[in-house]
N, C-alpha and C. Protein backbone atom coordinates (compact mmCIF):
# COMPACT_ATOMS: atom_id res chain seq x y z
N UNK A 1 95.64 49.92 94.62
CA UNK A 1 95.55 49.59 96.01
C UNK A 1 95.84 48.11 96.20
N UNK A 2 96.43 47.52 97.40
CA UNK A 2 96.95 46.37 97.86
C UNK A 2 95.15 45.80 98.40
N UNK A 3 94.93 44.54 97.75
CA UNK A 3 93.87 43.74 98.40
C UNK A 3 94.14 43.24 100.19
N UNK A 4 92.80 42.51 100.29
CA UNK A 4 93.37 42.09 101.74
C UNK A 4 93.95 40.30 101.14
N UNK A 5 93.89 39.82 100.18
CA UNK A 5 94.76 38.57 99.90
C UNK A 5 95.83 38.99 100.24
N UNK A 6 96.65 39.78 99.16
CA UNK A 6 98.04 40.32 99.23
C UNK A 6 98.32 40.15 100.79
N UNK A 7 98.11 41.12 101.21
CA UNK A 7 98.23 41.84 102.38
C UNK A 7 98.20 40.28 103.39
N UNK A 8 97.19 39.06 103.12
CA UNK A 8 97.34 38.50 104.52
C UNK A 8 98.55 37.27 103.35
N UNK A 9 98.96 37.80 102.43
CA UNK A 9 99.92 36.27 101.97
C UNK A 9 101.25 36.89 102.63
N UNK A 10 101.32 38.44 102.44
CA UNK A 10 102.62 39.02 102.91
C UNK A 10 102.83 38.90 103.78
N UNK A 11 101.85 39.03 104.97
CA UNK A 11 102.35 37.97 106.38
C UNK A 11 101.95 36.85 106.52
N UNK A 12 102.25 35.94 105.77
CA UNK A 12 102.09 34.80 105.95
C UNK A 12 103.56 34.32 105.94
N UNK A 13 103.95 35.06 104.40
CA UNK A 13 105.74 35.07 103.84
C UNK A 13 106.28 35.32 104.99
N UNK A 14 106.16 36.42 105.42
CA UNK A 14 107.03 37.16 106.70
C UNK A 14 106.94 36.35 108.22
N UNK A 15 105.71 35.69 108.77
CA UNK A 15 105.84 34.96 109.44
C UNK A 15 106.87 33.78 108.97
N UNK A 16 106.66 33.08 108.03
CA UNK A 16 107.20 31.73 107.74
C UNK A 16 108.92 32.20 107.96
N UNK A 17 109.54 33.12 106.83
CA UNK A 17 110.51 33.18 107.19
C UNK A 17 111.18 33.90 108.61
N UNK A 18 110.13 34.42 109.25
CA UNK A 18 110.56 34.40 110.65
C UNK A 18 111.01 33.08 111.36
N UNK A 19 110.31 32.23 111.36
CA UNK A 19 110.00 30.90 112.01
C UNK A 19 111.41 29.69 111.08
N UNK A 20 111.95 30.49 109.82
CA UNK A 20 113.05 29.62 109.46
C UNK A 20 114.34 30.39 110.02
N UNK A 21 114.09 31.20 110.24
CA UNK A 21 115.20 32.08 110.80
C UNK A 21 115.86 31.86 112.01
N UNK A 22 114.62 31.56 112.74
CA UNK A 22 114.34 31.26 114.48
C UNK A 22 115.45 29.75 114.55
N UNK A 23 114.99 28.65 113.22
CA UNK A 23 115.08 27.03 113.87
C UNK A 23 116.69 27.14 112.95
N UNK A 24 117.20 28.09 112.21
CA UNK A 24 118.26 28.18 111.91
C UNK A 24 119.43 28.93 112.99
N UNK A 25 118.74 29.79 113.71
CA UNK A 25 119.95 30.05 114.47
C UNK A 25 119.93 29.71 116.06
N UNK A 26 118.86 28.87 116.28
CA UNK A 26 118.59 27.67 117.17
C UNK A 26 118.66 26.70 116.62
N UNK A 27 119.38 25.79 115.93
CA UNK A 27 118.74 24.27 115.98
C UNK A 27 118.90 23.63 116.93
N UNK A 28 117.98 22.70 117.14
CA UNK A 28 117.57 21.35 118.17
C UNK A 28 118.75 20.39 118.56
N UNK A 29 118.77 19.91 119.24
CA UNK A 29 120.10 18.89 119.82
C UNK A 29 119.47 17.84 119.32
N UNK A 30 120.19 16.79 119.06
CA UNK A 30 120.04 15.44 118.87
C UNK A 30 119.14 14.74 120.06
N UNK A 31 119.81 15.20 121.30
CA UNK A 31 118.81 14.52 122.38
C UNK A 31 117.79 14.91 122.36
N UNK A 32 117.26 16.66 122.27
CA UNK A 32 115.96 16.78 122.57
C UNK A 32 115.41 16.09 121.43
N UNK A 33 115.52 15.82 120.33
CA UNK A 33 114.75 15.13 119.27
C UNK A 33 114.29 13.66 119.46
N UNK A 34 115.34 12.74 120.36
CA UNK A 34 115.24 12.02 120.83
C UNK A 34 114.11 11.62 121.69
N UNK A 35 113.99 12.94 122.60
CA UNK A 35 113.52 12.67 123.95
C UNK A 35 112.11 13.43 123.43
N UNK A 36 111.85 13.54 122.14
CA UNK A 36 110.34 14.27 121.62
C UNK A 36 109.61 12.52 121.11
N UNK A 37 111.01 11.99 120.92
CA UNK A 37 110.08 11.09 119.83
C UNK A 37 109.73 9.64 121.19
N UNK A 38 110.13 9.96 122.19
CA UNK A 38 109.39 9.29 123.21
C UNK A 38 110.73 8.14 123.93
N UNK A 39 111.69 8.00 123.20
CA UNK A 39 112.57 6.77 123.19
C UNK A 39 114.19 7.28 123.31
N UNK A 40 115.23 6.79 123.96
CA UNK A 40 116.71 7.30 123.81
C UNK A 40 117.21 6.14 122.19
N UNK A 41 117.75 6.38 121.82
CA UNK A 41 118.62 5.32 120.89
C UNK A 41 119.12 4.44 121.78
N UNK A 42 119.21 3.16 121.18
CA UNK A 42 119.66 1.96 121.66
C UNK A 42 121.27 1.63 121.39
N UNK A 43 121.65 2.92 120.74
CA UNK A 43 123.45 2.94 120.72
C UNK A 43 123.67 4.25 120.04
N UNK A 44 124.43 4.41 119.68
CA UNK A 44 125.32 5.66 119.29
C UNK A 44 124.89 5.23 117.44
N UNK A 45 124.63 6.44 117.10
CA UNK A 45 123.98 6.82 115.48
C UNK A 45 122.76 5.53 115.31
N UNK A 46 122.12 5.04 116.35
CA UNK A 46 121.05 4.51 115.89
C UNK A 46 119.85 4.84 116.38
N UNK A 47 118.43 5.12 115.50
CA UNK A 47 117.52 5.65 116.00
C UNK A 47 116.64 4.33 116.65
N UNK A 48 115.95 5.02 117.44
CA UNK A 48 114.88 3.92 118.44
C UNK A 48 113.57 3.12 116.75
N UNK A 49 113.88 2.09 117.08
CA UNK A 49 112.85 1.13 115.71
C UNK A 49 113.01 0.86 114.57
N UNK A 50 114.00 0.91 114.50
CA UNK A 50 114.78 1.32 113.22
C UNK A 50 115.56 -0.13 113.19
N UNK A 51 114.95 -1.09 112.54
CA UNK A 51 115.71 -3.06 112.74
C UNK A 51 116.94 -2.62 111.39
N UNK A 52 118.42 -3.25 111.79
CA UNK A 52 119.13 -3.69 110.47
C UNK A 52 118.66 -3.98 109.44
N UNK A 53 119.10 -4.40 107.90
CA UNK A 53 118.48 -5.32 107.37
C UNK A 53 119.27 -6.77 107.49
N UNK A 54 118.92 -7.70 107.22
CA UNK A 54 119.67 -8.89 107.26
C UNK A 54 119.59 -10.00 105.95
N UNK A 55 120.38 -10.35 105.42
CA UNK A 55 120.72 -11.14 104.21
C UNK A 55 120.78 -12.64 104.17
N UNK A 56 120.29 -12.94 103.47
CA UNK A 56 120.46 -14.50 103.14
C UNK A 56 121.90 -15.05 103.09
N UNK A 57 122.48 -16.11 103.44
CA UNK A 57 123.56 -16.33 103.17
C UNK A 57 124.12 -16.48 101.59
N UNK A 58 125.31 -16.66 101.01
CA UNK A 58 125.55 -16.26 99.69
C UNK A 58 125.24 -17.99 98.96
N UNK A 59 125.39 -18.46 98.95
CA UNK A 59 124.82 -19.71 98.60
C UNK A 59 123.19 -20.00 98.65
N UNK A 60 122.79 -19.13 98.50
CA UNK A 60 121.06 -19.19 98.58
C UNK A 60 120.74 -18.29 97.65
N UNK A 61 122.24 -17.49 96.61
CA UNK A 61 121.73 -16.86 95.46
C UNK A 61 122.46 -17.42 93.93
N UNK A 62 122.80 -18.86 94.57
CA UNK A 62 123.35 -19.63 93.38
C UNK A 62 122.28 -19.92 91.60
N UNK A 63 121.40 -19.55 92.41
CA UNK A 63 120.91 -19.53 90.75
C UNK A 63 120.54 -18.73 89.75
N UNK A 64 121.22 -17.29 90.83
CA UNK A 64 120.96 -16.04 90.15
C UNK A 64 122.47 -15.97 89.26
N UNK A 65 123.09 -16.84 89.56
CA UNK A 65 124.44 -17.09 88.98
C UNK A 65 123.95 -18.25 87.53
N UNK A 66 123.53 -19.06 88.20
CA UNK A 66 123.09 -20.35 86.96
C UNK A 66 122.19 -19.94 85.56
N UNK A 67 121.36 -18.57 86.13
CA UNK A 67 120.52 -18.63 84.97
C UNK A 67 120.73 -16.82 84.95
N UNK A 68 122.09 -16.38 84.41
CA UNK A 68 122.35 -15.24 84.19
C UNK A 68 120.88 -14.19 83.61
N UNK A 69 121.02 -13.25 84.61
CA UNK A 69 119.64 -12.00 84.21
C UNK A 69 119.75 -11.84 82.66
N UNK A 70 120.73 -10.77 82.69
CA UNK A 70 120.70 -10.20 81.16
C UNK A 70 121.35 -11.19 79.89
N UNK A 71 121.24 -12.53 80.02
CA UNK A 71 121.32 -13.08 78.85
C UNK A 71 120.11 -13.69 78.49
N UNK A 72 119.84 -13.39 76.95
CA UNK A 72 118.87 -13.98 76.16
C UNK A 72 117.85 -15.29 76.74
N UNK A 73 118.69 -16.16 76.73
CA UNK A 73 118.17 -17.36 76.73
C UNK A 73 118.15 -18.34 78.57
N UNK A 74 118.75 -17.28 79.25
CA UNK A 74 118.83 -17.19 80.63
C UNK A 74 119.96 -18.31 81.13
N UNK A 75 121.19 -19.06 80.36
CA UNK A 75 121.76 -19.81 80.44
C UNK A 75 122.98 -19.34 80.49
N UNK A 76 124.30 -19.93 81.07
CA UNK A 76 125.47 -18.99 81.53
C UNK A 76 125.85 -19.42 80.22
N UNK A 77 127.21 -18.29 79.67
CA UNK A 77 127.53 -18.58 78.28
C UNK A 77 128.35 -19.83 78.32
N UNK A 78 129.23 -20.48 76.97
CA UNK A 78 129.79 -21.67 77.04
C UNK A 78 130.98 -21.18 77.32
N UNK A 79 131.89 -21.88 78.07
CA UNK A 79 133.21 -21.85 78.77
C UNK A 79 133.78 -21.82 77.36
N UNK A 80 134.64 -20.50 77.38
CA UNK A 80 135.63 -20.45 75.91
C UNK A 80 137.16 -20.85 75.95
N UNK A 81 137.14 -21.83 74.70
CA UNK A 81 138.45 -22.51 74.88
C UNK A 81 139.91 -21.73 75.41
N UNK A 82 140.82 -22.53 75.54
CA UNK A 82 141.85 -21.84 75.86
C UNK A 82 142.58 -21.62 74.60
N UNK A 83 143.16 -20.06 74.66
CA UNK A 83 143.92 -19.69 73.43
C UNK A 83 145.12 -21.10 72.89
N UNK A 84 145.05 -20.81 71.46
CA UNK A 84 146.03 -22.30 71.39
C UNK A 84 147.58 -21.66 71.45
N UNK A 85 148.25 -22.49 71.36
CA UNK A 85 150.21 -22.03 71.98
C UNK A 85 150.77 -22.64 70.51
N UNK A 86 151.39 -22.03 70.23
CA UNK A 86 152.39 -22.98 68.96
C UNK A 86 153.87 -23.08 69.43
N UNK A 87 154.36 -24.15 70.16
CA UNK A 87 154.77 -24.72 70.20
C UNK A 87 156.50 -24.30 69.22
N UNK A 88 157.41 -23.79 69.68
CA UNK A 88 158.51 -23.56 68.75
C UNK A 88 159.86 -23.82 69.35
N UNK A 89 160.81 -24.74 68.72
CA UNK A 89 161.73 -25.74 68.65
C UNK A 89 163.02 -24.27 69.56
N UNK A 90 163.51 -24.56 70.36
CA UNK A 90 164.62 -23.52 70.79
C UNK A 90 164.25 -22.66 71.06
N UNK A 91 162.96 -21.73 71.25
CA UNK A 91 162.72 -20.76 71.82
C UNK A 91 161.23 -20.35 72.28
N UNK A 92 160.89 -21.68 73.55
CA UNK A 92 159.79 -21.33 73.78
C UNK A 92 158.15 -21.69 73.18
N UNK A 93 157.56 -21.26 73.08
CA UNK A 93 155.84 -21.20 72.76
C UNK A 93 155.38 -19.61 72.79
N UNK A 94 154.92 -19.01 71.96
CA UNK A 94 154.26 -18.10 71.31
C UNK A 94 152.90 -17.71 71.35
N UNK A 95 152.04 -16.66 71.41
CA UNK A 95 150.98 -16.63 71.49
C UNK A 95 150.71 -15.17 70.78
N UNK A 96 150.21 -15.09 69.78
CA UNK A 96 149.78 -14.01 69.04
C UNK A 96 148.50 -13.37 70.08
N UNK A 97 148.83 -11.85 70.62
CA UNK A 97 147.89 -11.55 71.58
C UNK A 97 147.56 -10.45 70.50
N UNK A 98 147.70 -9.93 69.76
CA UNK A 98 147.18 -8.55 69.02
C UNK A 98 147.99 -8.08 67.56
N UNK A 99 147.09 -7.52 67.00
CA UNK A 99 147.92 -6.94 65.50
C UNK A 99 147.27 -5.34 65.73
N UNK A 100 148.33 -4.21 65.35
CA UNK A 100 148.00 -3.09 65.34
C UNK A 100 148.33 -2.37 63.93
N UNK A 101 147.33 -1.91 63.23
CA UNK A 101 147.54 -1.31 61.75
C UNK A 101 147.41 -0.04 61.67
N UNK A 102 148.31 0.44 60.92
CA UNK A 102 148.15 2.20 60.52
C UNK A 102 148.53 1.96 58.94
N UNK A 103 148.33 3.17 58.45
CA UNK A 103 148.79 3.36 57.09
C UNK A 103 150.26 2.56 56.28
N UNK A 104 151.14 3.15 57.83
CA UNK A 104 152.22 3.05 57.29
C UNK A 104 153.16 1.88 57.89
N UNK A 105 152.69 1.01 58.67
CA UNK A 105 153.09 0.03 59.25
C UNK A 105 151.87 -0.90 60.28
N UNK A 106 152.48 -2.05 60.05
CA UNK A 106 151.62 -3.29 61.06
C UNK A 106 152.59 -3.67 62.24
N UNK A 107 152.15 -3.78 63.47
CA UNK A 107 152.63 -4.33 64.29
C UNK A 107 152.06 -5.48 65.03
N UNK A 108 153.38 -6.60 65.60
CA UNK A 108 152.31 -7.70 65.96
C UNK A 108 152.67 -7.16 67.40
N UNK A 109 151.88 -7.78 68.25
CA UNK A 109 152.36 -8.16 69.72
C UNK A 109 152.66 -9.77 69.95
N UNK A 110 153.40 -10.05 70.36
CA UNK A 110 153.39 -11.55 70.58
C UNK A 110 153.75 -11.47 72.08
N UNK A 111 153.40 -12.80 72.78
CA UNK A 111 153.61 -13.22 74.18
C UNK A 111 154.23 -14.30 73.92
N UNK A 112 155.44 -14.49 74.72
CA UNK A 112 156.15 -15.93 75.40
C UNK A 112 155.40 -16.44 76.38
N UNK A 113 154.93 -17.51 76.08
CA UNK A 113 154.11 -17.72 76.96
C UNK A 113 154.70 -18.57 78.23
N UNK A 114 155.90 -18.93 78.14
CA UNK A 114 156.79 -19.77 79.11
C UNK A 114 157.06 -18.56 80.08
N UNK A 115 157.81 -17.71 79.46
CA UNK A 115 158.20 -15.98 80.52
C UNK A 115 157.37 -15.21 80.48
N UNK A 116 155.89 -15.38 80.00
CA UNK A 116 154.95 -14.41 80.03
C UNK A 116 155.46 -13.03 79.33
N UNK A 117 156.33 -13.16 78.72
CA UNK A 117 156.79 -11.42 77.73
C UNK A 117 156.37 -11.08 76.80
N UNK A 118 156.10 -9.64 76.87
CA UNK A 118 155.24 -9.14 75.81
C UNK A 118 156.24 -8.79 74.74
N UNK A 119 156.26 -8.85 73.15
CA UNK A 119 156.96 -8.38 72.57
C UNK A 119 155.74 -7.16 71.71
N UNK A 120 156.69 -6.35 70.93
CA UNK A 120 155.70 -5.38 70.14
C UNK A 120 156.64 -5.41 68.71
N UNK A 121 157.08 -5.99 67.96
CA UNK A 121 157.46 -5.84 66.84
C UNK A 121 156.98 -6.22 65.06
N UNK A 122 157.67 -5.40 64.39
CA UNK A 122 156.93 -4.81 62.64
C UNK A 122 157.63 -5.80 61.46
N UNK A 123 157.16 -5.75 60.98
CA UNK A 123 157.66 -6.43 59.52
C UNK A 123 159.42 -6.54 59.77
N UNK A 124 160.26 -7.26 59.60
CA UNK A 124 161.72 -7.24 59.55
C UNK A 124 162.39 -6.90 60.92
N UNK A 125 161.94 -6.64 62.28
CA UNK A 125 162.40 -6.67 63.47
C UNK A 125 162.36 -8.49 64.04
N UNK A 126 163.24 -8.17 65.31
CA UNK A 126 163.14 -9.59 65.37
C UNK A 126 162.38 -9.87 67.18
N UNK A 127 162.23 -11.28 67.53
CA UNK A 127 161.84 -11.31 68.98
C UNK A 127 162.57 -12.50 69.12
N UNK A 128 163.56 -12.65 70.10
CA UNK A 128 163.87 -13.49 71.27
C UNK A 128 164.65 -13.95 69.51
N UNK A 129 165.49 -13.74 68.58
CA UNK A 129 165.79 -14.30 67.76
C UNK A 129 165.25 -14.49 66.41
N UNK A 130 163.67 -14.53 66.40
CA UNK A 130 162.94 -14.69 65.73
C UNK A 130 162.63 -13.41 64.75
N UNK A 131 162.53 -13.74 63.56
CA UNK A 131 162.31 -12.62 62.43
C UNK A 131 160.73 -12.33 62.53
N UNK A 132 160.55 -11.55 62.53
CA UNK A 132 158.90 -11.64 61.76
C UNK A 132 159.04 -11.08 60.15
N UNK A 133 158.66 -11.98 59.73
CA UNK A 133 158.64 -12.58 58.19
C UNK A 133 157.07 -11.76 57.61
N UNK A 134 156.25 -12.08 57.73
CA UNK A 134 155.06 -11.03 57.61
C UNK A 134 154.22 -10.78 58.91
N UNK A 135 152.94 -9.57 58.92
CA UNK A 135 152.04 -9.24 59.53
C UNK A 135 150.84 -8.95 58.63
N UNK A 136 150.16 -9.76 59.12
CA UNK A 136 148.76 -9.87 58.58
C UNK A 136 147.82 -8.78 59.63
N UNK A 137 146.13 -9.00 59.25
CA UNK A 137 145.54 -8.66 60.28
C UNK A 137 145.14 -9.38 61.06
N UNK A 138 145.01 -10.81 61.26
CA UNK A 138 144.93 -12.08 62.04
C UNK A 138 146.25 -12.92 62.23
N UNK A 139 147.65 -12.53 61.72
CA UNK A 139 148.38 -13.71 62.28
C UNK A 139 149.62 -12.77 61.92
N UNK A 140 150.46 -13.52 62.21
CA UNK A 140 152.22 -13.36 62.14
C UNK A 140 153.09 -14.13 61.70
N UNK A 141 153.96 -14.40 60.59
CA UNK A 141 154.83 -15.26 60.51
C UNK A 141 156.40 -15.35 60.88
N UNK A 142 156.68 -16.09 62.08
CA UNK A 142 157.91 -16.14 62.01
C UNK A 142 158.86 -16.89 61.94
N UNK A 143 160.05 -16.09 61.32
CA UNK A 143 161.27 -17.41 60.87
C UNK A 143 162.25 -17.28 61.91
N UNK A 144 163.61 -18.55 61.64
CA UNK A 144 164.38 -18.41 62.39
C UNK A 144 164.97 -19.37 61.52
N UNK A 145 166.22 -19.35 60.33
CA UNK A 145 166.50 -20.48 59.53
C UNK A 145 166.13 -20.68 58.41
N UNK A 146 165.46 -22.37 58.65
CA UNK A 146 164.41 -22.38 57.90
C UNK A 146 163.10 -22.99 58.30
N UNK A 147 163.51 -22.65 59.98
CA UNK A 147 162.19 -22.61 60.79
C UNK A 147 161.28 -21.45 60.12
N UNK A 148 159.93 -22.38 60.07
CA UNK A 148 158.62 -21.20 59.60
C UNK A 148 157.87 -21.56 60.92
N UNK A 149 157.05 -20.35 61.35
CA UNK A 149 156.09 -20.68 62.19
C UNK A 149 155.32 -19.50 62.01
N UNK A 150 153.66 -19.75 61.70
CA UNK A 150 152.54 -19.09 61.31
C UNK A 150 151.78 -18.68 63.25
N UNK A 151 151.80 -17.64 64.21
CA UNK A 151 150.74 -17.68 65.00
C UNK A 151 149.40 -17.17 64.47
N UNK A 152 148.07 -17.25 64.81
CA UNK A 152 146.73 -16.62 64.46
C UNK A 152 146.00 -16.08 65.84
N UNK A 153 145.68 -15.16 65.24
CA UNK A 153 145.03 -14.85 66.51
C UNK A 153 143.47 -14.58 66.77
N UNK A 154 143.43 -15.14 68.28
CA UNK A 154 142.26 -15.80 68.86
C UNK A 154 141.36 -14.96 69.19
N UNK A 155 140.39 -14.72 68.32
CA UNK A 155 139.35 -13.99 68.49
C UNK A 155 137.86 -14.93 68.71
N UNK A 156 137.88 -14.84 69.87
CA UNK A 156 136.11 -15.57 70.26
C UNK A 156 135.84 -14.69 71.22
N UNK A 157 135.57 -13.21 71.49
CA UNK A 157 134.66 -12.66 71.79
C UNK A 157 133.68 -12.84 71.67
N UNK A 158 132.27 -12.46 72.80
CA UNK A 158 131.16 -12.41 72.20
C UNK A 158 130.52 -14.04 72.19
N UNK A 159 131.67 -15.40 72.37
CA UNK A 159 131.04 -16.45 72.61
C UNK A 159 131.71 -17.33 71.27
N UNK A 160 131.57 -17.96 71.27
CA UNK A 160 131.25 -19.62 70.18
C UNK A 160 131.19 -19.23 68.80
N UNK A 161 132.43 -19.57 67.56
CA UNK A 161 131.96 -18.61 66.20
C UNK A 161 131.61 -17.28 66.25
N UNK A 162 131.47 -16.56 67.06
CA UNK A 162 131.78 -15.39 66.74
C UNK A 162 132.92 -14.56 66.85
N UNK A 163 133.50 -13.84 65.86
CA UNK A 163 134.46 -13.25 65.87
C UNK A 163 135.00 -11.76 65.88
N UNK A 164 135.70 -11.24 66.13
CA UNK A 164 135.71 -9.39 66.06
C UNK A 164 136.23 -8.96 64.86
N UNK A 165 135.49 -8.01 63.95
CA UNK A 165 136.62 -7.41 63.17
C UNK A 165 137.62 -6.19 63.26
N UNK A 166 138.63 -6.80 62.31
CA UNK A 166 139.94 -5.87 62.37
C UNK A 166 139.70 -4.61 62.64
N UNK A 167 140.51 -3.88 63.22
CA UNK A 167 140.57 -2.37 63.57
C UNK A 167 141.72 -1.87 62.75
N UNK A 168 141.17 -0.51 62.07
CA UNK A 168 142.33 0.09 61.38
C UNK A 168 142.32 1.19 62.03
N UNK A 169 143.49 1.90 62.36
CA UNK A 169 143.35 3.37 63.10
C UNK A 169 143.97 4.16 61.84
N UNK A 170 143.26 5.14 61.19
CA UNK A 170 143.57 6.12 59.89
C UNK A 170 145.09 6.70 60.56
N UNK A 171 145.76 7.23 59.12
CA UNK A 171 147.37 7.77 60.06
C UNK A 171 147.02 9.32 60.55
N UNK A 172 147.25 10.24 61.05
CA UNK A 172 147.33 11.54 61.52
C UNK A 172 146.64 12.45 60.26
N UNK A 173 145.63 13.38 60.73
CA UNK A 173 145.46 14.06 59.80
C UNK A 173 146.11 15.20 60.07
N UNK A 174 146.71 15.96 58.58
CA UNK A 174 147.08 16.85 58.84
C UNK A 174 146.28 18.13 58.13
N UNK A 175 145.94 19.55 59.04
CA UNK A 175 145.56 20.59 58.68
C UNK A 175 145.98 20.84 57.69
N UNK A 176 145.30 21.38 56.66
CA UNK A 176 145.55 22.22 55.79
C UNK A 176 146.03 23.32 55.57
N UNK A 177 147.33 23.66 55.20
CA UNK A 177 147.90 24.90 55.07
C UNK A 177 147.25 26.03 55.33
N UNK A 178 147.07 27.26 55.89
CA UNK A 178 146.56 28.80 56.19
C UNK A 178 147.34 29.43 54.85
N UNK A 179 146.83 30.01 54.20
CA UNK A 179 147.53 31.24 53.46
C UNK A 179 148.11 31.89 53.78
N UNK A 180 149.30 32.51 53.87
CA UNK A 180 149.99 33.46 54.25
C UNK A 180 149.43 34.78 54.62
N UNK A 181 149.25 35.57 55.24
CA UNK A 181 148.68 36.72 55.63
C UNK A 181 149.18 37.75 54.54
N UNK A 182 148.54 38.90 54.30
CA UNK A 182 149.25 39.81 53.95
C UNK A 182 149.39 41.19 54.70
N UNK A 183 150.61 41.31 55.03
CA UNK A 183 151.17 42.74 55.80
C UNK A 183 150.60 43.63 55.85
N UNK A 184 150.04 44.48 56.76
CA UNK A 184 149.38 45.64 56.62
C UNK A 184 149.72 47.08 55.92
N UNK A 185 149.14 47.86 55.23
CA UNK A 185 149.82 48.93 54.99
C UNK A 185 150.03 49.84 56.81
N UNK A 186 151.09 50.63 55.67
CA UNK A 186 151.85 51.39 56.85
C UNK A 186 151.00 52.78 57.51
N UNK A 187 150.39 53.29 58.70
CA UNK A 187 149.90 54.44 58.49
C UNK A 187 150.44 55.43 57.93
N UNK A 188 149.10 56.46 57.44
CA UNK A 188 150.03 57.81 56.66
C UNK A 188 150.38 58.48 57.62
N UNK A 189 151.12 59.57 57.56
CA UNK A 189 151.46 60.79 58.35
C UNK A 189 150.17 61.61 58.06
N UNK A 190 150.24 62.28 59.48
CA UNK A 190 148.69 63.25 58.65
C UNK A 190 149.58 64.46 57.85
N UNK A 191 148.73 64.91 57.55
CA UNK A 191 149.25 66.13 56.49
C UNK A 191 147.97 67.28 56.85
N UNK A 192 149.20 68.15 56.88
CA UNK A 192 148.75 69.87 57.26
C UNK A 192 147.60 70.23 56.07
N UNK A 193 146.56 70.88 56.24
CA UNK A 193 145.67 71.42 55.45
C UNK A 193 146.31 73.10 55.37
């Protein structure tokens, strides 16, 4: 047998979702909500008491700049030098921006830094004339003659003496062979008993 709990929660359920049913296929206008809460809005999408917020001007948060949050010691880091240029006789100034290594070859990137051009070349290719003579993982050497010129490259990430190490990207792995399948036999014919 059903108690009288049951019995008064089941209309309790049944009222309630009556009463969501009702304000769902009536809802309220914006004005009458308005005109419940005693006040019209003082413009279009703003409710009655409801103040802006308002901000300090930006120069009144200069020292949230001076004494950086998330660093250690609460001091802005030290201004990091400017990359150095080497300087090369007939073609420009140079700037070693990156070395890229795989198994089977190194590549430098170099920048002109007069035309801002990126070059991307390997051991025995040339740029703007220039051989590259070796690739290291920090520098490049290139000839032209018996012009030599060594670039290095400028790693101060991270701040002052500190430096990044080299990245090697492994060459492609390749899957391991599958065994060959073997062919299915052929079905039999049935055969008459």
């Amino acid at each position: 047998m059903i108690d009288r709990t049951t019995i008064a929660l089941l209309i309790l359920c049944l009222a309630l979702a009556g009463g969501v049913a009702w304000q769902w296929r009536n809802p309220p206008s914006v004005q009458s909500v308005l005109e419940r809460r005693g006040a019209a809005a003082d413009g279009p999408g703003e409710a009655p008491g409801v103040v802006a917020p308002t901000f300090a001007p930006v120069t009144s948060y200069e020292e949230i700049v001076a004494r950086p949050l998330f660093s250690q010691d609460r001091r802005p880091p030290p201004e990091a030098p400017a990359p150095t240029v080497a300087p090369v006789a007939g073609g420009g100034s140079y700037a070693l921006e990156g070395v890229a290594s795989t198994p089977g070859k190194q590549v430098a990137v170099v920048r002109n830094t007069l035309t801002r051009k990126v070059y991307r070349a390997g051991k025995g290719e040339s740029i703007e004339g220039w051989l590259v003579a070796e690739v290291a993982a920090r520098s490049v050497v290139l000839e032209r003659g018996s012009q030599r010129q060594t670039l290095e490259l400028e790693t101060t990430l991270g701040g002052p003496g500190r430096t990044v190490a080299p990245v090697t990207v492994p060459g492609p792995q390749v899957p391991p062979r599958m065994p060959p399948r073997r062919p299915l036999p052929a079905p039999r014919a049935p055969t008459a008993r």
